[in-house]
N, C-alpha and C. Protein backbone atom coordinates (compact mmCIF):
# COMPACT_ATOMS: atom_id res chain seq x y z
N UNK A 1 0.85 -1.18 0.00
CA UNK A 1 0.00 0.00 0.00
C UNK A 1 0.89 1.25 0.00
N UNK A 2 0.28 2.38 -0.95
CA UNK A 2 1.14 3.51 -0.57
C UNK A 2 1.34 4.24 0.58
N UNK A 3 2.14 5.32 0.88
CA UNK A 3 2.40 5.62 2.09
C UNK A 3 1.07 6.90 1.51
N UNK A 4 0.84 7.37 0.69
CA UNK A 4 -0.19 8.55 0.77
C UNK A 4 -1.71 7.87 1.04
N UNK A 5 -1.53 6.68 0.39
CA UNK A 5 -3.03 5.87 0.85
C UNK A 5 -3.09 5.66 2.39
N UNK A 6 -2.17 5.27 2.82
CA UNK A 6 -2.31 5.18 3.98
C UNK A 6 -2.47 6.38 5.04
N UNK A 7 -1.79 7.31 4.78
CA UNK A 7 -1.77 8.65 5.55
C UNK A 7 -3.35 9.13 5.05
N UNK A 8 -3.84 9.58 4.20
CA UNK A 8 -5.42 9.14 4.15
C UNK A 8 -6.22 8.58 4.63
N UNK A 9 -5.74 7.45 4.98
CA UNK A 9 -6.69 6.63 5.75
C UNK A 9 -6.99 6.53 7.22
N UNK A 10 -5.33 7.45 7.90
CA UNK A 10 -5.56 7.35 9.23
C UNK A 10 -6.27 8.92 9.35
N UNK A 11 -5.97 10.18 8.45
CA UNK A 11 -6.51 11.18 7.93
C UNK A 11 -8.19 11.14 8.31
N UNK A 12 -8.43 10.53 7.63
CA UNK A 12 -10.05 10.29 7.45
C UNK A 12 -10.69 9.37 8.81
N UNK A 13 -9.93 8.46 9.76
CA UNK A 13 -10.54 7.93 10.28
C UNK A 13 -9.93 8.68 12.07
N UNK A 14 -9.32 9.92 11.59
CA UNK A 14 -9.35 10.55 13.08
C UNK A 14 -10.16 11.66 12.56
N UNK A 15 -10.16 11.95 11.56
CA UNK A 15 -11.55 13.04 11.47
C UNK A 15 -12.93 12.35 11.59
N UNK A 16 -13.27 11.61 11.17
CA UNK A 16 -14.30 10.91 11.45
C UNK A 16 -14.61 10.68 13.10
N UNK A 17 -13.64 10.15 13.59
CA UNK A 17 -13.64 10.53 15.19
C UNK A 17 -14.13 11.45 16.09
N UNK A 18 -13.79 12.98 15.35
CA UNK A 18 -13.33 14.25 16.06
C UNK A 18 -14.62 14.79 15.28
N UNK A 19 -15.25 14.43 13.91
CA UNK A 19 -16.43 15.12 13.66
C UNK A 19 -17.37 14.25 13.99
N UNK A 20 -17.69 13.11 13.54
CA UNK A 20 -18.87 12.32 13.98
C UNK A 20 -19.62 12.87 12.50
N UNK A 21 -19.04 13.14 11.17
CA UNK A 21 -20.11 13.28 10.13
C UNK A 21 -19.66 11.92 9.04
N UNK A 22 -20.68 11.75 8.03
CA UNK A 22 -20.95 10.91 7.31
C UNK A 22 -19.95 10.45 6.26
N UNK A 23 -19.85 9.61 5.78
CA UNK A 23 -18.78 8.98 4.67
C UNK A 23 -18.67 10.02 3.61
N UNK A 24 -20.39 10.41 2.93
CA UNK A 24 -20.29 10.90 1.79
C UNK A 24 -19.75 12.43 2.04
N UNK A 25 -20.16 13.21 3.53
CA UNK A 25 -19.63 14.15 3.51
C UNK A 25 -18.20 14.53 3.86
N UNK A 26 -17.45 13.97 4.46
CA UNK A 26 -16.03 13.04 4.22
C UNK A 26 -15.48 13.50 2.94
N UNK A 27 -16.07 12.29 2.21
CA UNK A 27 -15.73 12.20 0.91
C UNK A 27 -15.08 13.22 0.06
N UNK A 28 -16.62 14.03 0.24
CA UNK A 28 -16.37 15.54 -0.10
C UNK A 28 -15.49 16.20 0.27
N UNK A 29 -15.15 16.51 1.55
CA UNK A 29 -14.14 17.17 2.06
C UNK A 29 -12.92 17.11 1.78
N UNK A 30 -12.71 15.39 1.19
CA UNK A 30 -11.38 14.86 1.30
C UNK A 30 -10.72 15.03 -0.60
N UNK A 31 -12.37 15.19 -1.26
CA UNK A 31 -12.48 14.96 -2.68
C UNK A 31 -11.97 13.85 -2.92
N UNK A 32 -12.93 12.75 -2.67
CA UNK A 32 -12.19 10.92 -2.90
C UNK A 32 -13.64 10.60 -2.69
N UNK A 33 -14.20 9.24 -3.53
CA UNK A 33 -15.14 9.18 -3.69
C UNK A 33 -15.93 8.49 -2.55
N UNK A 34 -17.45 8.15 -1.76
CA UNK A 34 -17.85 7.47 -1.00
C UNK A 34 -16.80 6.08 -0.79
N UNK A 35 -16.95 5.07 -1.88
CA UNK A 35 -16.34 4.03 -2.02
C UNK A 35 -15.28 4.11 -1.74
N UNK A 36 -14.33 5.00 -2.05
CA UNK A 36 -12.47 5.33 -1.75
C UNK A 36 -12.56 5.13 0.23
N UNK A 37 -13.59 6.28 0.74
CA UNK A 37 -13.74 6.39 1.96
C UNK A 37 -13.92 4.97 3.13
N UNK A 38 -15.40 4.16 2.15
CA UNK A 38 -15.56 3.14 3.06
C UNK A 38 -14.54 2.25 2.94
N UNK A 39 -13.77 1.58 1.47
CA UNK A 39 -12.83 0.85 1.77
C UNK A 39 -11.37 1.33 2.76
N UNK A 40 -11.24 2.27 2.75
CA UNK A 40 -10.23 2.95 3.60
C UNK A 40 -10.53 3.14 5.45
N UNK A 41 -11.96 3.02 5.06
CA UNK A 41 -11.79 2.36 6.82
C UNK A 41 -12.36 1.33 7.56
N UNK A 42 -12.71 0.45 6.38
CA UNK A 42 -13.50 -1.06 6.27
C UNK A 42 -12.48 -1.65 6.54
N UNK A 43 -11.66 -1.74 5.37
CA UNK A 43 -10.66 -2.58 4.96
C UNK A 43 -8.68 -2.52 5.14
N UNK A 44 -8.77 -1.32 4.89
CA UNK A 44 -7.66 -0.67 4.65
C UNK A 44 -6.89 -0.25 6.46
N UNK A 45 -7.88 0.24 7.21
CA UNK A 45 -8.10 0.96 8.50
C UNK A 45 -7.53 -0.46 9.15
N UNK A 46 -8.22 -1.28 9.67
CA UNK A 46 -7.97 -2.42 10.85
C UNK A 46 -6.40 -3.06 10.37
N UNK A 47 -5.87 -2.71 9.12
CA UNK A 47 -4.52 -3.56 8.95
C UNK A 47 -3.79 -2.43 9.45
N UNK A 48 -3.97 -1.54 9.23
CA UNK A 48 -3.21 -0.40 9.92
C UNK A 48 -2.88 -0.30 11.45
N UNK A 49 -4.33 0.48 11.74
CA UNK A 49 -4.46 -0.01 13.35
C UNK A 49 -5.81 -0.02 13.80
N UNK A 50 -5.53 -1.38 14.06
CA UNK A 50 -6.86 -2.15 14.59
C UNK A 50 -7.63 -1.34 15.49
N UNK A 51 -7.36 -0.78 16.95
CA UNK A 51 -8.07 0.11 18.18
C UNK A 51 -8.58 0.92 17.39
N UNK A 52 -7.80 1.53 15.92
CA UNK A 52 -8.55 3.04 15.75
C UNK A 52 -9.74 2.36 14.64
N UNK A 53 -9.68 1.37 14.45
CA UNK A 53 -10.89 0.49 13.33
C UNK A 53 -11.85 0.27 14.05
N UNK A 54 -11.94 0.14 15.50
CA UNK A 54 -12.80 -0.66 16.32
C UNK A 54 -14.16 0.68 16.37
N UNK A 55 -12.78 1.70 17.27
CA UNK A 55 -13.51 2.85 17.20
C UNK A 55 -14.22 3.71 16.45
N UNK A 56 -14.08 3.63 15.14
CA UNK A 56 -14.57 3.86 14.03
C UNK A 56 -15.91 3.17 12.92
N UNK A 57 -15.63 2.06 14.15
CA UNK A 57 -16.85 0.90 13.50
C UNK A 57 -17.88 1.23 14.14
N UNK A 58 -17.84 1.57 15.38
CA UNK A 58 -19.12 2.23 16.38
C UNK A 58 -19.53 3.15 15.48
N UNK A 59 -18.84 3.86 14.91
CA UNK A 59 -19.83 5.48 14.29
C UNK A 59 -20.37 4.89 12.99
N UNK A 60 -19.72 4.74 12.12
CA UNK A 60 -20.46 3.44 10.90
C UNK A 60 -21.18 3.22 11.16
N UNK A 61 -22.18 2.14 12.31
CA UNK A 61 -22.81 1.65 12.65
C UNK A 61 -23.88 2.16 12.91
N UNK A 62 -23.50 2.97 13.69
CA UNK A 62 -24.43 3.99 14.21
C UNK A 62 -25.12 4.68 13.23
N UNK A 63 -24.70 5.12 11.77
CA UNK A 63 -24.51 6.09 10.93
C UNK A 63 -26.27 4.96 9.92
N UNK A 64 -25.21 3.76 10.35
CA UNK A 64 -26.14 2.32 9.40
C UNK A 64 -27.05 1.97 9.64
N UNK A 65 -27.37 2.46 11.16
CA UNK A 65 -28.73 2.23 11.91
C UNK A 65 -29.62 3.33 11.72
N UNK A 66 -29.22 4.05 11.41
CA UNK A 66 -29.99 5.58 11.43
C UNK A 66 -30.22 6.25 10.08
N UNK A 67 -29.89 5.52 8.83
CA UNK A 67 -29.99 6.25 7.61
C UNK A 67 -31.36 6.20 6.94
N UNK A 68 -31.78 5.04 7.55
CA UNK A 68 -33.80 5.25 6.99
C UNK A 68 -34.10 6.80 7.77
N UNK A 69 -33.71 6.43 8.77
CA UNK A 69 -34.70 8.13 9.04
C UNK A 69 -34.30 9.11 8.75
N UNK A 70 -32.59 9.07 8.45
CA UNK A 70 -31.99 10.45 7.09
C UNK A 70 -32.72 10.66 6.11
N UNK A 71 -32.96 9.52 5.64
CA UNK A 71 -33.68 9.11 3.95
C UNK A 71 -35.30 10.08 4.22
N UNK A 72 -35.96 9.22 5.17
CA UNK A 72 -36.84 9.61 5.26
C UNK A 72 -37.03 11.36 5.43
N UNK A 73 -36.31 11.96 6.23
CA UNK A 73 -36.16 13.26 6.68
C UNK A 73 -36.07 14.09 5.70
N UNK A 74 -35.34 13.60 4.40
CA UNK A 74 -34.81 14.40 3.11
C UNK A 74 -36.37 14.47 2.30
N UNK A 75 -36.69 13.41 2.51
CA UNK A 75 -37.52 13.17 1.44
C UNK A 75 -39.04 13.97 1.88
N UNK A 76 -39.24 14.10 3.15
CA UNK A 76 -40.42 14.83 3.37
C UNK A 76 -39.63 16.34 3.33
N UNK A 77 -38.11 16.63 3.64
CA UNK A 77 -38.46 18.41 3.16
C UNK A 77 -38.05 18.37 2.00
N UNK A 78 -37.70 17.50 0.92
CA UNK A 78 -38.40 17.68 -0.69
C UNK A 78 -39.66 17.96 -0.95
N UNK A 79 -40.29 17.46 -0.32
CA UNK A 79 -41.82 17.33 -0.54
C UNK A 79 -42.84 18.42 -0.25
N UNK A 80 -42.03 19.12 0.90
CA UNK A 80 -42.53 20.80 1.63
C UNK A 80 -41.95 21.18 1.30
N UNK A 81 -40.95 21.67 0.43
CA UNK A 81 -40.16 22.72 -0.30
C UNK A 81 -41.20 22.83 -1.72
N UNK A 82 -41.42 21.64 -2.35
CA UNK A 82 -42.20 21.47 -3.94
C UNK A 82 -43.18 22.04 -3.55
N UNK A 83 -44.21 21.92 -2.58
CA UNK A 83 -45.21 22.35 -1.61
C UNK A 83 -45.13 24.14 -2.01
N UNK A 84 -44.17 24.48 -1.50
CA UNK A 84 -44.22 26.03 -1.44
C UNK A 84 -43.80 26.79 -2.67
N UNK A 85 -43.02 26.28 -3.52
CA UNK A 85 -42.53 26.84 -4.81
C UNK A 85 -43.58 26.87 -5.68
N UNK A 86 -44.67 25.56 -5.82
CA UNK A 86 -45.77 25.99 -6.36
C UNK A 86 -46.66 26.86 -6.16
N UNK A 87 -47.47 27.36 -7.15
CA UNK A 87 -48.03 28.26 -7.10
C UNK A 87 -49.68 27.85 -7.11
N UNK A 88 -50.98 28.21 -6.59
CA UNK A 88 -51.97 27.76 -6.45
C UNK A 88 -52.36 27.66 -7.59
N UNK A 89 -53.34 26.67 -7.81
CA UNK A 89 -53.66 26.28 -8.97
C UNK A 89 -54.98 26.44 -8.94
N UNK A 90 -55.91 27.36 -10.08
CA UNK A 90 -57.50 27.47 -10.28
C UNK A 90 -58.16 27.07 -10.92
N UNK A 91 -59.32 26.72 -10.84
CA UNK A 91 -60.09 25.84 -11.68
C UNK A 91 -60.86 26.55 -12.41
């Protein structure tokens, strides 16, 4: 593995620590794609160092348990935003 992949990876999984935000927004931050992110602390992370994989698996988890009601949350203020941009309609 490279030494920049790796410095990335411990990069991303002490920020992940210290913010407590999501892969994809990560991602963003880091400009590397979702997928780059999760294998880097799925896979990549525990050969490195294991304690900081463990700790990092709690927030994942957490993140994995809780994304229906993200989903859900987005999708009803799509739905009240479309709501207000329209304009009344007359018969």
């Amino acid at each position: 593995m490279h030494d920049y992949i790796k410095d990335r990876t411990i990069k991303i999984a002490k920020y992940i620590l210290e913010t407590k935000k999501t892969v994809r927004v990560i991602a963003k931050e880091f400009g590397v794609s979702k997928s780059t992110v999760h294998k880097d602390l799925t896979e990549r992370l525990p050969e490195l160092h294991p304690t900081l994989a463990k700790e990092v698996k709690v927030i994942l988890d957490h993140h994995k348990s809780i994304r229906h009601l993200r989903g859900g949350e987005a999708t009803k203020m799509k739905y009240k935003l479309k709501e207000k941009d329209q304009p009344l309609q007359m018969k």
